[in-house]
N, C-alpha and C. Protein backbone atom coordinates (compact mmCIF):
# COMPACT_ATOMS: atom_id res chain seq x y z
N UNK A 1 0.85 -1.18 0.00
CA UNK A 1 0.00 0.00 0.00
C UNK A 1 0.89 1.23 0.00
N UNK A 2 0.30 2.21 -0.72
CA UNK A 2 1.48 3.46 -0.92
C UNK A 2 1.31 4.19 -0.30
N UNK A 3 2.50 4.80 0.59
CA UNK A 3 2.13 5.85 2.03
C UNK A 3 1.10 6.66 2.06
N UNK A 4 0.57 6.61 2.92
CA UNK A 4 -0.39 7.98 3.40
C UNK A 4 -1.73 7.32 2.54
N UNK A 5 -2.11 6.28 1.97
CA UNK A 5 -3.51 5.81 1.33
C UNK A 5 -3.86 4.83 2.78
N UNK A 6 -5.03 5.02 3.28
CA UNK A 6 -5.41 3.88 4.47
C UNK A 6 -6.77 3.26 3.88
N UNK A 7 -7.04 2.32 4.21
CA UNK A 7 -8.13 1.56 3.95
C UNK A 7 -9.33 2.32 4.88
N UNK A 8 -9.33 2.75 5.91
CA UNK A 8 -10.18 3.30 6.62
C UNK A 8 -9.85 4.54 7.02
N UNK A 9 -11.21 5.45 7.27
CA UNK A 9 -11.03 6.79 7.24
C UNK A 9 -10.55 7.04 8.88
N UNK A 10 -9.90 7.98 9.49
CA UNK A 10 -9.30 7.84 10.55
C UNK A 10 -10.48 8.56 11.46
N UNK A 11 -10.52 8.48 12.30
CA UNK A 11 -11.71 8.60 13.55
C UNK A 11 -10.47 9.21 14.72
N UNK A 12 -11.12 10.41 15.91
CA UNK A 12 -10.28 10.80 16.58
C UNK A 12 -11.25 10.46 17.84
N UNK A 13 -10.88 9.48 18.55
CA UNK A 13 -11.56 9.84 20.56
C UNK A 13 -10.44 10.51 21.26
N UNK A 14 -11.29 11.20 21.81
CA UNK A 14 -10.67 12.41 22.62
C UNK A 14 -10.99 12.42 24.32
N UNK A 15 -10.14 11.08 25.28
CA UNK A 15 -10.83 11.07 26.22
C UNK A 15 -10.48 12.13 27.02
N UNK A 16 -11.30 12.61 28.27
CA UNK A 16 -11.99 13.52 28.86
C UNK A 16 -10.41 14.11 29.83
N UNK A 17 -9.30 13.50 29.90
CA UNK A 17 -8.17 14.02 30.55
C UNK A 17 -6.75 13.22 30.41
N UNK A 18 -5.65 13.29 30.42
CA UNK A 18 -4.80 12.58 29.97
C UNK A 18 -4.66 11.38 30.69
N UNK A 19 -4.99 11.82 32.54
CA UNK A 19 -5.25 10.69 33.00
C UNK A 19 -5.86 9.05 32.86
N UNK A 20 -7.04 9.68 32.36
CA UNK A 20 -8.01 8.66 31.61
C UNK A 20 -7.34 7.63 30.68
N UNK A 21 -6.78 8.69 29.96
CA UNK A 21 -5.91 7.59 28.86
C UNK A 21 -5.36 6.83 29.49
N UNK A 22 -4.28 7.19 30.04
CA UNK A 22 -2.90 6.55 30.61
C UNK A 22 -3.69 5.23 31.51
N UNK A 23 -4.80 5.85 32.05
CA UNK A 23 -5.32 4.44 33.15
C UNK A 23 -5.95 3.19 32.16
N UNK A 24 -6.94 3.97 31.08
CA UNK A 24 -7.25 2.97 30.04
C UNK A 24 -6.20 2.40 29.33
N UNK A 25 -4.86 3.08 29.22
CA UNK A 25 -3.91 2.25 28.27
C UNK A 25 -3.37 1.17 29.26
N UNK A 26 -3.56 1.25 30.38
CA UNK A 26 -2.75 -0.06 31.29
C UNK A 26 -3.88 -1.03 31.51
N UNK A 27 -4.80 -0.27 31.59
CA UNK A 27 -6.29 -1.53 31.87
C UNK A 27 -6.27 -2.58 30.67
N UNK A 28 -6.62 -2.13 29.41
CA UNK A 28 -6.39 -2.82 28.25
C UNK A 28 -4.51 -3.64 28.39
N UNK A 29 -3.61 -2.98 28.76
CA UNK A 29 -2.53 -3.83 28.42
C UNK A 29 -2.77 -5.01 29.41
N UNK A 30 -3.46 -4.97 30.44
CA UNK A 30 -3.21 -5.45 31.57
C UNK A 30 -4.32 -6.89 31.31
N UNK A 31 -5.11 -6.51 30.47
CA UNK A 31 -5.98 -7.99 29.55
C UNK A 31 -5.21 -8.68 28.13
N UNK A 32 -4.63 -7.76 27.92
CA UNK A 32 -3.69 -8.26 26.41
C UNK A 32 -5.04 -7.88 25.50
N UNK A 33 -5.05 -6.58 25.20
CA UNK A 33 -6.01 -5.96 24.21
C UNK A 33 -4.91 -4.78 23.91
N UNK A 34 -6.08 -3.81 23.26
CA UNK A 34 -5.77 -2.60 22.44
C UNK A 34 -6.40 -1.51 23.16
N UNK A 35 -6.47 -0.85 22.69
CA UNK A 35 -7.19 0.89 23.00
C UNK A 35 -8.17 0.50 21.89
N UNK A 36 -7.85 0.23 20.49
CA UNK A 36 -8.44 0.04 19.18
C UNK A 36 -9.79 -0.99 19.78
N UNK A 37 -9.24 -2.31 19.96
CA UNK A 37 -9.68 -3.54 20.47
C UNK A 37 -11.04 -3.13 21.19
N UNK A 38 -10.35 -2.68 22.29
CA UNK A 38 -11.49 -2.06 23.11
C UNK A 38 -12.82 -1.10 22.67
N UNK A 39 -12.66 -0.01 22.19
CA UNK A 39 -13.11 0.97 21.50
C UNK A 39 -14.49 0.24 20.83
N UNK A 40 -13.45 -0.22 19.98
CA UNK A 40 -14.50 -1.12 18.91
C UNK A 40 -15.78 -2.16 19.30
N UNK A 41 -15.30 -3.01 20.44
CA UNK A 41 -15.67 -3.89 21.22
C UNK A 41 -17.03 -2.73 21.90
N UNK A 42 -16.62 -1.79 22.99
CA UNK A 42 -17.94 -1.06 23.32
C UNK A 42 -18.72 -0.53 22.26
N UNK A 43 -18.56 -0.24 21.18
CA UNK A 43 -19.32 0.03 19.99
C UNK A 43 -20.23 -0.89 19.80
N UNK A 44 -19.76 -1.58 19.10
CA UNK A 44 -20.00 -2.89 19.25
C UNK A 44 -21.45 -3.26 20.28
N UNK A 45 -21.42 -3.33 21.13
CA UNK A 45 -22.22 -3.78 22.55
C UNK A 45 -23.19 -2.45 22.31
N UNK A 46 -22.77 -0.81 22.21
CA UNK A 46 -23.67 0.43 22.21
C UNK A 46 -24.68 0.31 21.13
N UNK A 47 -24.34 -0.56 19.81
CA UNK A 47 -25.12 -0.44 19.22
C UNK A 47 -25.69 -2.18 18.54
N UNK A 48 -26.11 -2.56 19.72
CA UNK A 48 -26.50 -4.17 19.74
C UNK A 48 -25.77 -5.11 18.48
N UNK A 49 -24.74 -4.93 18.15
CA UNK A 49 -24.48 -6.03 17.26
C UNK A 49 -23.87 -7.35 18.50
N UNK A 50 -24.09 -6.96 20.15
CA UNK A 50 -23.36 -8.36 20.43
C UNK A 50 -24.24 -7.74 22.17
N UNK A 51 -23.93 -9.01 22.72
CA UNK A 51 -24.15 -8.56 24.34
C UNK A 51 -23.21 -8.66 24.96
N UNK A 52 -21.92 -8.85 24.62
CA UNK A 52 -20.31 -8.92 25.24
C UNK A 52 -20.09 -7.59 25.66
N UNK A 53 -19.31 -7.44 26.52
CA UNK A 53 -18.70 -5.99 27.01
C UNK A 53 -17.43 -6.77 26.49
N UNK A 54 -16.46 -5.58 26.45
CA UNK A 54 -15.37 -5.77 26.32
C UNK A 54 -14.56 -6.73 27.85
N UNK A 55 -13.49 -7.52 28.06
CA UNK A 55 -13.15 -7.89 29.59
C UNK A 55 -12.46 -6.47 29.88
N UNK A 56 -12.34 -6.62 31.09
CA UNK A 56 -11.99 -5.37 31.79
C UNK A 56 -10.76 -6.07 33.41
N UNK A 57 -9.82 -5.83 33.51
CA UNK A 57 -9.11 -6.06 34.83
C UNK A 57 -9.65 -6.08 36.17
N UNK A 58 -9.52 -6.79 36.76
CA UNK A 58 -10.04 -6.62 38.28
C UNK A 58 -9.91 -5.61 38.39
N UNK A 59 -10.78 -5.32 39.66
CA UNK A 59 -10.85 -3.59 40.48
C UNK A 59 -9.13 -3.86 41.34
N UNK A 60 -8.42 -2.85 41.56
CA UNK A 60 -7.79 -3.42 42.72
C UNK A 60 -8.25 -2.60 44.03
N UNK A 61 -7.21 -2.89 45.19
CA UNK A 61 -7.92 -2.88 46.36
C UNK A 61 -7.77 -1.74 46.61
N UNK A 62 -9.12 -1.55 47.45
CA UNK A 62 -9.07 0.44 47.87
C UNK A 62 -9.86 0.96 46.54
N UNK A 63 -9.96 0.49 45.41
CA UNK A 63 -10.92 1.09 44.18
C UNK A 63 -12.33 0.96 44.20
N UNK A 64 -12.97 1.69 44.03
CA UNK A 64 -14.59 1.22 44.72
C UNK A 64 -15.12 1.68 42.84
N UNK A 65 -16.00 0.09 42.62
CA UNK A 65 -16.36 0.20 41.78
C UNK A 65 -17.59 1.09 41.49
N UNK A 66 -18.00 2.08 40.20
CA UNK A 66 -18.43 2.83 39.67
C UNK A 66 -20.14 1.78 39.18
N UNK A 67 -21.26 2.56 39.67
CA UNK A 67 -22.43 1.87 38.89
C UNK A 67 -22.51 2.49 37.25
N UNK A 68 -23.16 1.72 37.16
CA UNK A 68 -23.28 2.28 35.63
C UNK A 68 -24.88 3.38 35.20
């Protein structure tokens, strides 16, 4: 493929603080996924093509889980 031609048009998420990222980029490494992986996966589930959530890492201790 010849530089700069992509098969897909590029999409930007812009999460809400850098923090966020950095915690989502270890959560995902910490299952052996992606940022991509992931992303796609809650899409995925938001717009019924599946009833899977993406897996997600244990809470660790002292983290009090979030309702939805």
């Amino acid at each position: 493929m010849p530089a700069g031609i992509h098969l897909k048009t590029a999409r930007t998420f812009r999460p809400d603080s850098p923090e966020l990222y950095e915690k989502a980029k270890a959560a995902v490494g910490e299952v052996g996924s992606t940022m991509n992986d992931h992303i796609n996966g809650f899409l995925r589930w938001l717009t019924h093509e599946t009833d899977e959530l993406p897996v997600r890492p244990p809470a660790k201790a002292g983290e009090a889980e979030e309702s939805p």
